[in-house]
C-alpha atoms as a PDB file:
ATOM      1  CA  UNK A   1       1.788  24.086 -29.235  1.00  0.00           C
ATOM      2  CA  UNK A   2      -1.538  25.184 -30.326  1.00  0.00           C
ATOM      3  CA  UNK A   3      -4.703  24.672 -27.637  1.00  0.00           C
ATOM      4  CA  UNK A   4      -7.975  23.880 -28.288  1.00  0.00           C
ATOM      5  CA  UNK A   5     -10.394  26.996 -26.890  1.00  0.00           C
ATOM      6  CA  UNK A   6     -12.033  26.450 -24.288  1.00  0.00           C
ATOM      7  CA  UNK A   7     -15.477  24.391 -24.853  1.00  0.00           C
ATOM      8  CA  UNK A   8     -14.202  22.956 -28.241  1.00  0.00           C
ATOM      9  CA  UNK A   9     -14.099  19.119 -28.136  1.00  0.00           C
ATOM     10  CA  UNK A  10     -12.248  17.073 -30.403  1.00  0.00           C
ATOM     11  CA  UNK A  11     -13.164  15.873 -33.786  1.00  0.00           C
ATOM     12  CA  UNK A  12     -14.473  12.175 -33.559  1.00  0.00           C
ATOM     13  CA  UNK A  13     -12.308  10.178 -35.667  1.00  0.00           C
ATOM     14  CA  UNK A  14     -14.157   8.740 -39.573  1.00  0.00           C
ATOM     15  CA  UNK A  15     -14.389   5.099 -38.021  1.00  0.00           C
ATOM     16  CA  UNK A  16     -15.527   4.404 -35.062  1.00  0.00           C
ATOM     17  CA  UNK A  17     -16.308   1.248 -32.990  1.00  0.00           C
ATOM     18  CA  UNK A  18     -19.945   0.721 -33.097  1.00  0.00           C
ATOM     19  CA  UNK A  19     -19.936  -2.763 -31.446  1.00  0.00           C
ATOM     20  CA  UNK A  20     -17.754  -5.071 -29.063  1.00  0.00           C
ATOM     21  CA  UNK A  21     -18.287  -8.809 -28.708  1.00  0.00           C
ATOM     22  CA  UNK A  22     -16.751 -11.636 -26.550  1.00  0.00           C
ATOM     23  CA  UNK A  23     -16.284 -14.954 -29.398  1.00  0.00           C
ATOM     24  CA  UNK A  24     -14.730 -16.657 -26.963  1.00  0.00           C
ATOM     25  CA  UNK A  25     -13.130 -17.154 -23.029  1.00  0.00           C
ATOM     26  CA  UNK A  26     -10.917 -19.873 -22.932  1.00  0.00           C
ATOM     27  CA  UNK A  27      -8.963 -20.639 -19.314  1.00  0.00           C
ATOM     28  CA  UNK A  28      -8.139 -24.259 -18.191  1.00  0.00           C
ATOM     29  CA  UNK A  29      -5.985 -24.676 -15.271  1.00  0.00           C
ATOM     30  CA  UNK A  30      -3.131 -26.727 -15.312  1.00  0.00           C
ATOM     31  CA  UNK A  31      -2.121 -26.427 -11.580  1.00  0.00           C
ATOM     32  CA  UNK A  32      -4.270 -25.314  -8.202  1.00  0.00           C
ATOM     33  CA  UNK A  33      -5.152 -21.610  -7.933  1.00  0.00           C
ATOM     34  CA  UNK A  34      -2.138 -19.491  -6.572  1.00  0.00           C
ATOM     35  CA  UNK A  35      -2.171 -15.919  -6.354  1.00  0.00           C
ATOM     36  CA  UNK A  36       1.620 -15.426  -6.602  1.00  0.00           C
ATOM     37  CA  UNK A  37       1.785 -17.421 -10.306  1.00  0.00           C
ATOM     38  CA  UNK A  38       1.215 -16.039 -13.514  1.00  0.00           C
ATOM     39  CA  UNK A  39       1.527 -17.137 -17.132  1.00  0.00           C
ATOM     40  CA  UNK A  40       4.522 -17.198 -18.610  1.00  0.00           C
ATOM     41  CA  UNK A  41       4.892 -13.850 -20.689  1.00  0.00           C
ATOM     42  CA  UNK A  42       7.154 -15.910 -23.722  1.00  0.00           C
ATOM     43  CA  UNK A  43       4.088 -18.216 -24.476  1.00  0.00           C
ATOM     44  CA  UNK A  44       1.509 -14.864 -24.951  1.00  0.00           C
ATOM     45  CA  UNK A  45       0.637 -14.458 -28.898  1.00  0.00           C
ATOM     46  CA  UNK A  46      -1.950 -11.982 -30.288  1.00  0.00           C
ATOM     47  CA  UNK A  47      -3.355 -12.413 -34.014  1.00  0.00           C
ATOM     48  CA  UNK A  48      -5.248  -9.612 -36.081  1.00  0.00           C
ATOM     49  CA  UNK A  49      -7.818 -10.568 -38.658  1.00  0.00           C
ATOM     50  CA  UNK A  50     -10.310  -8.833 -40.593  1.00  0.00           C
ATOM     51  CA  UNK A  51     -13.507  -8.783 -42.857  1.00  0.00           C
ATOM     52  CA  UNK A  52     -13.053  -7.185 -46.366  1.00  0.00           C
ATOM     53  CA  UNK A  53     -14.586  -3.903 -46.022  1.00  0.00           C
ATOM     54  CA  UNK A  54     -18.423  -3.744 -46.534  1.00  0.00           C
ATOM     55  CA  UNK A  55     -18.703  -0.655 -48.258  1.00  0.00           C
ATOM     56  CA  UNK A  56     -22.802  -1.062 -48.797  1.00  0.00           C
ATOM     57  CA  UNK A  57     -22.973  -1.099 -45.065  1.00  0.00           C
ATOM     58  CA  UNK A  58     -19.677   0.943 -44.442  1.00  0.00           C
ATOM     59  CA  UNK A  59     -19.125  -1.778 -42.060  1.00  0.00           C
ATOM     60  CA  UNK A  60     -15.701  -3.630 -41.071  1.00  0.00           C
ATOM     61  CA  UNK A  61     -15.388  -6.675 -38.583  1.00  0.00           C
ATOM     62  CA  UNK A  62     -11.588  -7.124 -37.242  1.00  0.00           C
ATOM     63  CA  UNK A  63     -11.004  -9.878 -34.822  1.00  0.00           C
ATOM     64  CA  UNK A  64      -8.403  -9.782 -31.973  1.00  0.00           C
ATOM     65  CA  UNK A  65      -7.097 -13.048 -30.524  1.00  0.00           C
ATOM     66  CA  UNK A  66      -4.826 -13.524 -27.181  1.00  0.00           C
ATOM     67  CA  UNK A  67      -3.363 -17.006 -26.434  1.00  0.00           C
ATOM     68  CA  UNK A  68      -1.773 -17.903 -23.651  1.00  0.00           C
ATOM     69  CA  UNK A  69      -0.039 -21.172 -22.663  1.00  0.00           C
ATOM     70  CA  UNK A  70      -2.587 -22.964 -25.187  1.00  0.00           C
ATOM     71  CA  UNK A  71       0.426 -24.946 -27.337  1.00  0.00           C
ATOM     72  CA  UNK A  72       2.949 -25.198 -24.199  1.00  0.00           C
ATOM     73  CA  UNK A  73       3.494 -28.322 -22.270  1.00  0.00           C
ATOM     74  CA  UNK A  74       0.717 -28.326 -19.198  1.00  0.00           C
ATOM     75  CA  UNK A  75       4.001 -28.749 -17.041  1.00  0.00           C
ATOM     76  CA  UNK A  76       5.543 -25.647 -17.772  1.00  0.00           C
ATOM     77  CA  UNK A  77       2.696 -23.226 -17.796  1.00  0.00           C
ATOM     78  CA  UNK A  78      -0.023 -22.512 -14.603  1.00  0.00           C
ATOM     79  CA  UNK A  79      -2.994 -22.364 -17.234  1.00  0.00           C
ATOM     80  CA  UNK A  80      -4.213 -22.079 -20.880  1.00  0.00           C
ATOM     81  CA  UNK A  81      -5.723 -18.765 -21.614  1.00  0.00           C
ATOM     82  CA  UNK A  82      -7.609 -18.214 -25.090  1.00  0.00           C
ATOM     83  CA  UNK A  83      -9.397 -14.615 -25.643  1.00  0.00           C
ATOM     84  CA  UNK A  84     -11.057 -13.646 -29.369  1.00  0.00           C
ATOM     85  CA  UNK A  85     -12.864 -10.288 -29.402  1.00  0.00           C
ATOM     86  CA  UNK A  86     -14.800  -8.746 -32.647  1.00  0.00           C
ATOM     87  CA  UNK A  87     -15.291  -5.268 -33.139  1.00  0.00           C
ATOM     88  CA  UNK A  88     -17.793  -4.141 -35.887  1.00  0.00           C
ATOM     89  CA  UNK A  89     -16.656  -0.493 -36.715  1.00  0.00           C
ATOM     90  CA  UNK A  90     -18.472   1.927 -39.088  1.00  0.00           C
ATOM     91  CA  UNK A  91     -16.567   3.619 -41.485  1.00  0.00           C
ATOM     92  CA  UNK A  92     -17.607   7.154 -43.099  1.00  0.00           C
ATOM     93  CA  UNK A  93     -15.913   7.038 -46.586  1.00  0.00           C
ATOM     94  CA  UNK A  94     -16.189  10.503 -47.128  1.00  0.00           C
ATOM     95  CA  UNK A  95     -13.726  11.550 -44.556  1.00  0.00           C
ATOM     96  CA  UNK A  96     -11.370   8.401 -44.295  1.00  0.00           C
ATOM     97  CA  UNK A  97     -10.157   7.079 -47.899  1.00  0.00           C
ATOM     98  CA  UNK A  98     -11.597   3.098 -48.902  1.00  0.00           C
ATOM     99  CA  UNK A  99      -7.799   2.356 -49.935  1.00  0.00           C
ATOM    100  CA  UNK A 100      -6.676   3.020 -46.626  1.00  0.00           C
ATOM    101  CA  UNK A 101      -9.553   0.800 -44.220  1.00  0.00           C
ATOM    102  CA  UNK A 102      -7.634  -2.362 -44.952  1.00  0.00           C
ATOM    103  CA  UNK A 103      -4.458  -0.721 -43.511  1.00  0.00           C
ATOM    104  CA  UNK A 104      -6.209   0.795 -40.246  1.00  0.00           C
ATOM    105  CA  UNK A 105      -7.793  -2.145 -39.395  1.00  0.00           C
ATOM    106  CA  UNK A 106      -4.745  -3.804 -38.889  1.00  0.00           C
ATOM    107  CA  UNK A 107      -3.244  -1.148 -37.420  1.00  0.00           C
ATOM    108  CA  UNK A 108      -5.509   0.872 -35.751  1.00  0.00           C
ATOM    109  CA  UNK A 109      -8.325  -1.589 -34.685  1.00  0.00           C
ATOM    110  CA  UNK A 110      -6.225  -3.291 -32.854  1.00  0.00           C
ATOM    111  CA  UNK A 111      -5.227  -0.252 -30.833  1.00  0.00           C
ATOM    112  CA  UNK A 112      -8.912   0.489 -30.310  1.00  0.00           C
ATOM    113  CA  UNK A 113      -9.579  -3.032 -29.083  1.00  0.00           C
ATOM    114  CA  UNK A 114      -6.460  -3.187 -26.983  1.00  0.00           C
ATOM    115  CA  UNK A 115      -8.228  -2.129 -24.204  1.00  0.00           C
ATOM    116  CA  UNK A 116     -11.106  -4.571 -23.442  1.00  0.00           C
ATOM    117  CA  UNK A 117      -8.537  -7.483 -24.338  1.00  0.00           C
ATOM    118  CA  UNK A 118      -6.591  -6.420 -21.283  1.00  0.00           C
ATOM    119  CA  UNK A 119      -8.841  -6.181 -19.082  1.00  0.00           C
ATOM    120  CA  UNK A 120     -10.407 -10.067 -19.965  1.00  0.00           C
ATOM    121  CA  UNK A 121      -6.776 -11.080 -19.994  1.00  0.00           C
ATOM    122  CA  UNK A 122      -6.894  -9.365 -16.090  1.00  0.00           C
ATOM    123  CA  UNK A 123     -10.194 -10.556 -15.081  1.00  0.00           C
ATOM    124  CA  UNK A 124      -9.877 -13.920 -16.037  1.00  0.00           C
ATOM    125  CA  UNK A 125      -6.804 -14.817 -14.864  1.00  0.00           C
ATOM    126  CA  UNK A 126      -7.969 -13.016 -11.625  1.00  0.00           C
ATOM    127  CA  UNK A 127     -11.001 -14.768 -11.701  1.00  0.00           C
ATOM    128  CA  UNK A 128      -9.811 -17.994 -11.492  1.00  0.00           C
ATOM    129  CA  UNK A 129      -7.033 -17.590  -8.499  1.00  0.00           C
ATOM    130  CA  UNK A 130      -3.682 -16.780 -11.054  1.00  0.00           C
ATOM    131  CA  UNK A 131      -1.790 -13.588 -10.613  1.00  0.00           C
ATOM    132  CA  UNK A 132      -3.888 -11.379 -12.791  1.00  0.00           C
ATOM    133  CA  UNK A 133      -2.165 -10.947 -16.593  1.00  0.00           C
ATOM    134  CA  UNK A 134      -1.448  -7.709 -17.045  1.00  0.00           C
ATOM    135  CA  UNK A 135      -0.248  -7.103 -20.760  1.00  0.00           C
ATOM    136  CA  UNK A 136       1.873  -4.367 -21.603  1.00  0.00           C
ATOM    137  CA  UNK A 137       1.118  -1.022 -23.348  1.00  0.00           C
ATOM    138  CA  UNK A 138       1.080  -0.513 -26.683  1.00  0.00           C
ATOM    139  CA  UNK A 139       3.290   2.373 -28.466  1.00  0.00           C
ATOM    140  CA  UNK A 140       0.807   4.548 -30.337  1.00  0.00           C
ATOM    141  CA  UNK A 141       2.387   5.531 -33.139  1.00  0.00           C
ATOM    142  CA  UNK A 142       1.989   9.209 -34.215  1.00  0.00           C
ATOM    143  CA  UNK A 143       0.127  10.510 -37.229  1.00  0.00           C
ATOM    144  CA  UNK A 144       0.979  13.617 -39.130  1.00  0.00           C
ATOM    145  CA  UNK A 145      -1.046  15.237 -41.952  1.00  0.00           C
ATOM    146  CA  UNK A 146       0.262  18.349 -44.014  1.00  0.00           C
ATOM    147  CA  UNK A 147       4.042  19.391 -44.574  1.00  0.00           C
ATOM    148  CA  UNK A 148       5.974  18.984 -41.233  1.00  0.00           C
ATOM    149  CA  UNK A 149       7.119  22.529 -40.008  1.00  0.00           C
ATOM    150  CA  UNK A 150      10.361  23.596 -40.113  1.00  0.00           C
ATOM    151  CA  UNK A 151      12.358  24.612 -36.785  1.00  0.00           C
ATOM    152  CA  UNK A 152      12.119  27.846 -37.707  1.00  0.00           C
ATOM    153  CA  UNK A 153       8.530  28.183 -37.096  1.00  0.00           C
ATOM    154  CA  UNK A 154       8.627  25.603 -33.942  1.00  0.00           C
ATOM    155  CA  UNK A 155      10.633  27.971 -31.403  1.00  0.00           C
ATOM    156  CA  UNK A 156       9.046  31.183 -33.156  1.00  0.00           C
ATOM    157  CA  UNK A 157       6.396  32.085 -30.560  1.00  0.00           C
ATOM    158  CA  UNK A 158       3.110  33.804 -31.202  1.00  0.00           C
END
């Protein structure tokens, strides 16, 4: 495995997230605060939507939505939980293709974004006397430019 040298950060990826907003915190309790109950993990959706890509502003706008509980009986469930972030992310066209944007931000976005819809998810729930929600990782899939090498050239050692 190749290292960087030493001092030598890493390139900053073509798009980057230039802005985070909250649309909207949703919670309504269905039961009295109880530390030791959580949501129910089967009633957890997340939607992905996006702008078309602005390419005068080299803008795009993806929204990321977490529901919780919202279409489940009130019987079954400690609390309704409803979460919608927007990221704005500038895009520089020269090093990241246009044909490819509408593909990354429904796949990569979302990965970006992850992050700050945990921890709302967490602090919310927290907030208002719930187990906190902890939602799970995400696998990161793994991107590869160039020809793959061949096992030959893997174990060789330089």
């Amino acid at each position: 495995m190749k290292e960087n040298s030493p001092g030598r950060s890493p390139k900053p990826h073509p798009i980057q997230l230039v802005n985070l907003g909250v649309r909207e915190l949703f919670i309504e309790s269905h039961q009295a605060p109880d530390p030791n109950v959580g949501a129910v993990p089967e009633e957890c959706s997340i939607q992905i939507s996006s702008s078309p890509y602005d390419s005068s502003n080299k803008r795009l706008i993806v929204s990321l939505r977490l529901e919780s509980g919202v279409k489940a009986d009130p019987t079954k469930t400690p609390y309704a939980m409803r979460i919608e972030l927007v990221g704005v992310f500038q895009v520089d066209d020269t090093q990241f293709s246009v044909e490819h944007v509408d593909d990354w931000a429904r796949n990569g976005a979302p990965l970006v974004m992850f992050p700050f819809l945990r921890e709302h998810a967490y602090s919310l729930s927290l907030r208002c006397g719930f187990r906190p929600m902890l939602l799970p990782l995400l696998d990161v899939p793994t991107f590869t430019t160039g020809k793959p090498r061949s096992r030959a050239s893997r174990s060789k050692k330089t």
